[in-house]
Each structure stands twice: as structure tokens, then as C-alpha cells.
N, C-alpha and C. Protein backbone atom coordinates (compact mmCIF):
# COMPACT_ATOMS: atom_id res chain seq x y z
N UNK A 1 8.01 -66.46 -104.11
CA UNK A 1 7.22 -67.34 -103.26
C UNK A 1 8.16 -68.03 -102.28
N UNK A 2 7.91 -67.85 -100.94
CA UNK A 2 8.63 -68.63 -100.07
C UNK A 2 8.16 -70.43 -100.16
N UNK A 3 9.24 -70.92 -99.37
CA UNK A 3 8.81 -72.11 -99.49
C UNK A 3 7.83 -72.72 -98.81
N UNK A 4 6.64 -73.65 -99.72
CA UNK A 4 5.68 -73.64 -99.20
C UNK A 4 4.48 -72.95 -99.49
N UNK A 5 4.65 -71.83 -99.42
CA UNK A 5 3.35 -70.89 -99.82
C UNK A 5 2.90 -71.09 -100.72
N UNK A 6 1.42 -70.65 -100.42
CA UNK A 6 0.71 -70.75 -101.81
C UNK A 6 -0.29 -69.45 -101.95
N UNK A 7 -0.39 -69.20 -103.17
CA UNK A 7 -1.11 -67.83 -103.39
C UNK A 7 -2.50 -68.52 -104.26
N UNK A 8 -3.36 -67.69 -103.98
CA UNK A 8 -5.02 -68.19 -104.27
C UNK A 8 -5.13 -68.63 -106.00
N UNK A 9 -4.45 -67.88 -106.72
CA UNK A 9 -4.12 -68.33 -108.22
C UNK A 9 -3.45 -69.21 -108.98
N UNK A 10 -2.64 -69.83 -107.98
CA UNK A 10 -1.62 -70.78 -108.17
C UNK A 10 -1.23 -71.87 -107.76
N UNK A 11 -2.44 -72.01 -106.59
CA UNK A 11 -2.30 -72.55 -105.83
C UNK A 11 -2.08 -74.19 -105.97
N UNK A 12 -2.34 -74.74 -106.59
CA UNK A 12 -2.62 -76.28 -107.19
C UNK A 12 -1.19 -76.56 -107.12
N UNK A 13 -1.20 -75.21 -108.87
CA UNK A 13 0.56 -75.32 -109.24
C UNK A 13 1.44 -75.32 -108.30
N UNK A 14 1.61 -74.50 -107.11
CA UNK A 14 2.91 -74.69 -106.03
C UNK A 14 2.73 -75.36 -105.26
N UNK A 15 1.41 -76.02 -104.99
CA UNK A 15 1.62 -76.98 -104.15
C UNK A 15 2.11 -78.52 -104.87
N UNK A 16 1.97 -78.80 -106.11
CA UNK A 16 2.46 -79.65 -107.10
C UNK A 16 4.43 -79.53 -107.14
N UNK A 17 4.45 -77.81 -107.27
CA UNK A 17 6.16 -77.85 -107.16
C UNK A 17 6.47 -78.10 -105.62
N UNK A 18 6.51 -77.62 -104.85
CA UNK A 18 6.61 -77.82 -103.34
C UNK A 18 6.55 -79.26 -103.01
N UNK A 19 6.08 -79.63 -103.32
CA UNK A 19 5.56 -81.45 -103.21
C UNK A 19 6.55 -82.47 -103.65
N UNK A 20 7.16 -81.69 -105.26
CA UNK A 20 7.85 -82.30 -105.67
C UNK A 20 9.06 -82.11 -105.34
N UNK A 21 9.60 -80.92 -104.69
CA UNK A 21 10.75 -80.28 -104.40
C UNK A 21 10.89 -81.21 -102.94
N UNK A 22 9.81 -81.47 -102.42
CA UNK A 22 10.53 -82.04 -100.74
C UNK A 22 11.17 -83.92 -101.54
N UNK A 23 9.66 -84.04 -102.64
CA UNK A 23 9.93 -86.22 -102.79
C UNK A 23 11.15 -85.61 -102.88
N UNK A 24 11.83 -84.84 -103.94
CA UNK A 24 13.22 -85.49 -104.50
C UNK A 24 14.24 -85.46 -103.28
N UNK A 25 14.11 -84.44 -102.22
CA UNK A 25 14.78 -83.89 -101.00
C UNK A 25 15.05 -85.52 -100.14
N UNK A 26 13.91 -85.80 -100.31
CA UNK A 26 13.87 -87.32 -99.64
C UNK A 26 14.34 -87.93 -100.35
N UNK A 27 14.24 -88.52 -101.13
CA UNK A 27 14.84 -89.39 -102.27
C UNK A 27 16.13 -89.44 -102.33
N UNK A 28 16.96 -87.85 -102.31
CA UNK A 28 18.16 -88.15 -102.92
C UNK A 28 18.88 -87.54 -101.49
N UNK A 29 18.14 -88.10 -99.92
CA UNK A 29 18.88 -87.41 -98.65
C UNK A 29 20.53 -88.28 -98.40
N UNK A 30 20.81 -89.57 -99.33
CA UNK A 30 21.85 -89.92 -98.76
C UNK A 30 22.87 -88.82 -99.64
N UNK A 31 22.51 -88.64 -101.03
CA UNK A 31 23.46 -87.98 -101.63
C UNK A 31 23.49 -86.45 -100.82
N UNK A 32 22.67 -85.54 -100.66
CA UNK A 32 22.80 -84.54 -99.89
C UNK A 32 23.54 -85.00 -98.70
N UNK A 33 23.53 -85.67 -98.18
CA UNK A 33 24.50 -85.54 -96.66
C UNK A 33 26.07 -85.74 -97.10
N UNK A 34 26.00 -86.64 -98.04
CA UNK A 34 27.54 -86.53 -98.87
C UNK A 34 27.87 -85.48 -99.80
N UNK A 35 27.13 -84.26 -100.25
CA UNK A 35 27.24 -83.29 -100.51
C UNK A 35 27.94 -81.74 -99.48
N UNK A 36 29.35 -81.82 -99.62
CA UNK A 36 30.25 -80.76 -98.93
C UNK A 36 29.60 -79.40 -98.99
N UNK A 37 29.64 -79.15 -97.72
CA UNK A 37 28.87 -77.64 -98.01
C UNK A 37 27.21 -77.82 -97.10
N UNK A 38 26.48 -78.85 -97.50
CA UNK A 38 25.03 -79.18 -97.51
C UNK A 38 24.85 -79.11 -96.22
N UNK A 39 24.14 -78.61 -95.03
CA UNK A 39 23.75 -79.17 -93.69
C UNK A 39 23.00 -79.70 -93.26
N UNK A 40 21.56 -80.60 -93.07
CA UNK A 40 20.60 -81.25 -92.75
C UNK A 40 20.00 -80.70 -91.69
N UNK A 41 20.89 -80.24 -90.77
CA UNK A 41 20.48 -79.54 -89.51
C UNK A 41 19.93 -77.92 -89.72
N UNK A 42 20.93 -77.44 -91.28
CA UNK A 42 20.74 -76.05 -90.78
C UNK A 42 19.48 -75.60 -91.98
N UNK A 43 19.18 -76.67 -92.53
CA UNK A 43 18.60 -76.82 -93.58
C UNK A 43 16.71 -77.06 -93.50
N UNK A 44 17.08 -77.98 -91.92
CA UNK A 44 15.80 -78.55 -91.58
C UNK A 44 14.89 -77.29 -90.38
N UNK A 45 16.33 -76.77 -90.24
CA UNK A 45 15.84 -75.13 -89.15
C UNK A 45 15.39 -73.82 -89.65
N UNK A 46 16.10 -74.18 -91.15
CA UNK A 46 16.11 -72.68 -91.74
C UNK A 46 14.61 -72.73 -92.64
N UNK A 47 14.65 -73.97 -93.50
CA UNK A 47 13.78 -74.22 -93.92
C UNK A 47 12.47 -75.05 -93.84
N UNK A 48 12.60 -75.91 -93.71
CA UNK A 48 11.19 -77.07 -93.27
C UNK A 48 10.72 -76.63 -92.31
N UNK A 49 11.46 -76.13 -90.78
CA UNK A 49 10.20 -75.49 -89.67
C UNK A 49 9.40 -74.36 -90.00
N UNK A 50 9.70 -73.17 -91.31
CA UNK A 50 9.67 -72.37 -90.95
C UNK A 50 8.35 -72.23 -92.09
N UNK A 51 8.44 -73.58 -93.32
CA UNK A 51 7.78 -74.04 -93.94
C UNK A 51 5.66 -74.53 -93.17
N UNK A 52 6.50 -75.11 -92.22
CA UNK A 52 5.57 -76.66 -91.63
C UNK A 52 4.55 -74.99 -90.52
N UNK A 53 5.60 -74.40 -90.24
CA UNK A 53 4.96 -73.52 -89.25
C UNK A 53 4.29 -72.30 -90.01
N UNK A 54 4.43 -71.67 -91.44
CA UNK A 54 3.01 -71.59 -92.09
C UNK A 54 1.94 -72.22 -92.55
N UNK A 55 2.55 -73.20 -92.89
CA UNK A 55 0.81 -74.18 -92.91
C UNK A 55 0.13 -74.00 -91.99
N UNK A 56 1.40 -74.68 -90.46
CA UNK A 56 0.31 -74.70 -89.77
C UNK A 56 -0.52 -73.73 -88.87
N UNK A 57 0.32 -72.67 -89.32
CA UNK A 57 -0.76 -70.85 -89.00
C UNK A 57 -1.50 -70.39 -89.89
N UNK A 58 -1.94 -71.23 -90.79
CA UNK A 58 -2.86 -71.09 -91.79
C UNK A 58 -2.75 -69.80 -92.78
N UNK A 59 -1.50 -69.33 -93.26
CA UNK A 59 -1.34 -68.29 -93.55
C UNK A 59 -1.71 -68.68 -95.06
N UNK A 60 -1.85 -69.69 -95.33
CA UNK A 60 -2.22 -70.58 -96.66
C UNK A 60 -2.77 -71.50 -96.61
N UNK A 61 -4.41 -70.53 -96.75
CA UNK A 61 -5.57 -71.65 -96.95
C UNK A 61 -6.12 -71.68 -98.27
N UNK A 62 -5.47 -72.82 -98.34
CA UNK A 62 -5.85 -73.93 -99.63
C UNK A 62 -6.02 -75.19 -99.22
N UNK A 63 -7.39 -75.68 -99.58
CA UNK A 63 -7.84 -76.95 -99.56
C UNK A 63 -6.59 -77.91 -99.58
N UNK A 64 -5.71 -78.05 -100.34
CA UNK A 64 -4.76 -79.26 -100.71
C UNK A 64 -3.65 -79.14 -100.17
N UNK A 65 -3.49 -78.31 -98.94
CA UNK A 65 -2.73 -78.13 -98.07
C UNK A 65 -1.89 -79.59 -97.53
N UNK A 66 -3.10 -79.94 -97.34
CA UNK A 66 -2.39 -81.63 -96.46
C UNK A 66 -1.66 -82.19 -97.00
N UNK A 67 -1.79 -82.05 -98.44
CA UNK A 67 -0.28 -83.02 -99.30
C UNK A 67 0.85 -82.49 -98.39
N UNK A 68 0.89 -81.43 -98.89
CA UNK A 68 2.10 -80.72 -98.21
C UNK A 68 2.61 -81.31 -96.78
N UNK A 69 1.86 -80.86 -95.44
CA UNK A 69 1.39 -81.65 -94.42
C UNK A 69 2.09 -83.00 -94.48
N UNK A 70 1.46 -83.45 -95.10
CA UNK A 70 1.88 -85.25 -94.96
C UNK A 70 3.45 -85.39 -96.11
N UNK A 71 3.82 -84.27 -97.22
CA UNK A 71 4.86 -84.59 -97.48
C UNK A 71 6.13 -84.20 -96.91
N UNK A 72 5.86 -83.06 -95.80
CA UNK A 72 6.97 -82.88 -94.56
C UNK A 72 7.15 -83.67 -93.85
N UNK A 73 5.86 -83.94 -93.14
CA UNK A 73 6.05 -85.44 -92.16
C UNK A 73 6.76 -86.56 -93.04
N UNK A 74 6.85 -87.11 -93.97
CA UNK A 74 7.39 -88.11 -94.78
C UNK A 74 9.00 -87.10 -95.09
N UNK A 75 8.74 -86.38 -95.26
CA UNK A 75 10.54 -85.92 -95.52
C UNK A 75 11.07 -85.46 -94.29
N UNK A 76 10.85 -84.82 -92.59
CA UNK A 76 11.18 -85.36 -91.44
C UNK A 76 11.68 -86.50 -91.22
N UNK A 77 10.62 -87.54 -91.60
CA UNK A 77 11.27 -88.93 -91.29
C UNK A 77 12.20 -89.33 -92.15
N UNK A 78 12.42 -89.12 -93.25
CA UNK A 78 13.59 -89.37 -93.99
C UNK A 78 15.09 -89.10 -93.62
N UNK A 79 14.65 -87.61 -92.86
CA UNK A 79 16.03 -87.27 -92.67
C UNK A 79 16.28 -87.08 -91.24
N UNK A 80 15.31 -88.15 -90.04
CA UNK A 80 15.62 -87.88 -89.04
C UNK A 80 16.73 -87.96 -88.64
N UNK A 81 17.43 -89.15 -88.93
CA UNK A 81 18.77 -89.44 -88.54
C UNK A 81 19.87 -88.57 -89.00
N UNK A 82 19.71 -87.85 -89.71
CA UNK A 82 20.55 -86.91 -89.63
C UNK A 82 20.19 -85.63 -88.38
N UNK A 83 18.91 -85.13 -88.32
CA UNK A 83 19.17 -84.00 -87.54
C UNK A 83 19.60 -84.43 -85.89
N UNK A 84 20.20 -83.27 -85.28
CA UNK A 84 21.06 -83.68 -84.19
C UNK A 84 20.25 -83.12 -83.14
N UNK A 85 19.47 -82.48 -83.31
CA UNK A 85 18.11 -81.73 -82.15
C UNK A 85 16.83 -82.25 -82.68
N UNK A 86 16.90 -83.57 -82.10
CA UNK A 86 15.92 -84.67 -82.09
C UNK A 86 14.53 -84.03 -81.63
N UNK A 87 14.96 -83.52 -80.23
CA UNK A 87 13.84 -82.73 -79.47
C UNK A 87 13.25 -81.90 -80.32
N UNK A 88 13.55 -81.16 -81.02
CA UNK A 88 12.89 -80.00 -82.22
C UNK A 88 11.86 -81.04 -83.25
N UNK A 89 12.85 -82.03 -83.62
CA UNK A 89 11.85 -82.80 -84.88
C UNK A 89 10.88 -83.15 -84.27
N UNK A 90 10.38 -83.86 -82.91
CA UNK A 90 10.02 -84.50 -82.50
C UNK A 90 8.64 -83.33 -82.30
N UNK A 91 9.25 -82.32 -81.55
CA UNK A 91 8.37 -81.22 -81.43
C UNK A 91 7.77 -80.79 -82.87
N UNK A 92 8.03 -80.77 -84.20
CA UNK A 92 7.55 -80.62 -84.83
C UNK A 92 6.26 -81.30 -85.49
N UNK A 93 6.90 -82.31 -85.69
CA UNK A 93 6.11 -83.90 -85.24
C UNK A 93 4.63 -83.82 -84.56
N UNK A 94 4.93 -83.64 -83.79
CA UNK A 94 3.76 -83.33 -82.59
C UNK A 94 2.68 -82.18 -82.86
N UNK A 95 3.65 -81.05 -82.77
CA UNK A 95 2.83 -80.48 -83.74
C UNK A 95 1.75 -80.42 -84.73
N UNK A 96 2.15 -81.09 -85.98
CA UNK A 96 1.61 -81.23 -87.02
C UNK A 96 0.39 -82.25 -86.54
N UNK A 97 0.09 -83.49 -86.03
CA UNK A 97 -0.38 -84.31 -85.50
C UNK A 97 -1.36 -84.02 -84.68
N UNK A 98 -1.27 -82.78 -83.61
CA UNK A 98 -1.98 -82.04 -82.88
C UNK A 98 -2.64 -81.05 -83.67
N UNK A 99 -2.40 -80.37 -84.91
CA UNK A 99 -2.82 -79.60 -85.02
C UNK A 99 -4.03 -79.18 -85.82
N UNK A 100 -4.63 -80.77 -86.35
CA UNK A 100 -5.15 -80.86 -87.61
C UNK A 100 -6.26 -81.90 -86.71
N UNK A 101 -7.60 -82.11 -87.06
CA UNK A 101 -8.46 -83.02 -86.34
C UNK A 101 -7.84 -84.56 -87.04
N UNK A 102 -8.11 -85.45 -86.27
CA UNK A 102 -7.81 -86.76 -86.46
C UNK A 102 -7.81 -87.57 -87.76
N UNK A 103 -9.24 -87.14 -88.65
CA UNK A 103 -9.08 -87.61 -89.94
C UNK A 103 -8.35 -87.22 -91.00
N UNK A 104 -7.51 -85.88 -90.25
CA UNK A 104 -6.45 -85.55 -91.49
C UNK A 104 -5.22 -86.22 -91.41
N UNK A 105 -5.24 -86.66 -89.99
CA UNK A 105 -3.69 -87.04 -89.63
C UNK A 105 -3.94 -88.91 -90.10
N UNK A 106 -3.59 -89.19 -91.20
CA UNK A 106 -3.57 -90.53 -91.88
C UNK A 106 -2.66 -91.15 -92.07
């Protein structure tokens, strides 16, 4: 399972791990940036856009999608200050915000 995805049988379940895999991402972003090796930048390109940009092509429709949704946007902002192509987050950002009718975006 890539990250993110969810398959019609399981779906609850990976969106429960996925969910939990970004809180701790947030949670523990000061220790990751002091982690040698770790990149924030290449991390937030390789993975979270590529994440945020199946949701939001609906390649995984599941109702409980929006956790997800709203737990990228909350782990974006966690680690804005680290990424160095502001313009990208920002664009992502926007994105997500645009892409969903108004009462999802909470």
C-alpha cells in the first residue's frame, strides 16, 4: 500500500494507520530535522505531495478521506518552516482548500 491509499476492505484500518503515521511525523518534526540523513524537503516532495495529490484525484474514494485531508494540512503546517520551496507548500495548500466544497474545508 502506498502512502495514503486506501483499498475498499481496509479502508477504516489505513486510514487509522496513515493518520497515525503523519500525528507522530508532526509531533516528533523537531527530532526528525535533528536526525542526520532525514530531509524535510525531500521528504515533503517525495512523499506528502504525492500522497495529498491522490486524495485529491480521488483515486481513493472512501468516505473518511478528510481525516487524512485535514491531517496533511496539519502536518504541512508543522513542518512549514522547514521546507525551502515555500511556493510548492503554499500551492499545495491551495489546492487542498480549492478542491473540496467549503463545508469540508473546517
Amino acid at each position: 500500500i502506498e502512502a495514503g491509499e486506501v483499498t475498499a476492505d481496509a479502508g477504516n484500518r489505513n486510514v487509522l494507520l496513515w493518520n497515525s503515521i503523519y500525528t507522530a511525523a508532526g509531533l516528533s518534526v523537531n527530532v526528525l530535522i535533528e536526525c542526520e540523513g532525514f530531509e524535510i524537503d525531500t521528504w515533503f516532495e517525495k512523499t506528502l505531495v504525492p500522497c495529498l495529490a491522490s486524495i485529491l484525484q480521488g483515486r481513493n474514494k472512501v468516505n473518511v478521506l478528510p481525516v487524512l485531508r485535514h491531517r496533511l494540512v496539519w502536518l504541512i503546517c508543522c513542518i512549514a518552516h522547514c521546507i525551502s520551496d515555500t511556493k510548492t507548500a503554499l500551492r499545495v495548500l491551495v489546492s487542498i482548500i480549492n478542491n473540496e466544497p467549503s463545508s469540508l474545508n473546517d
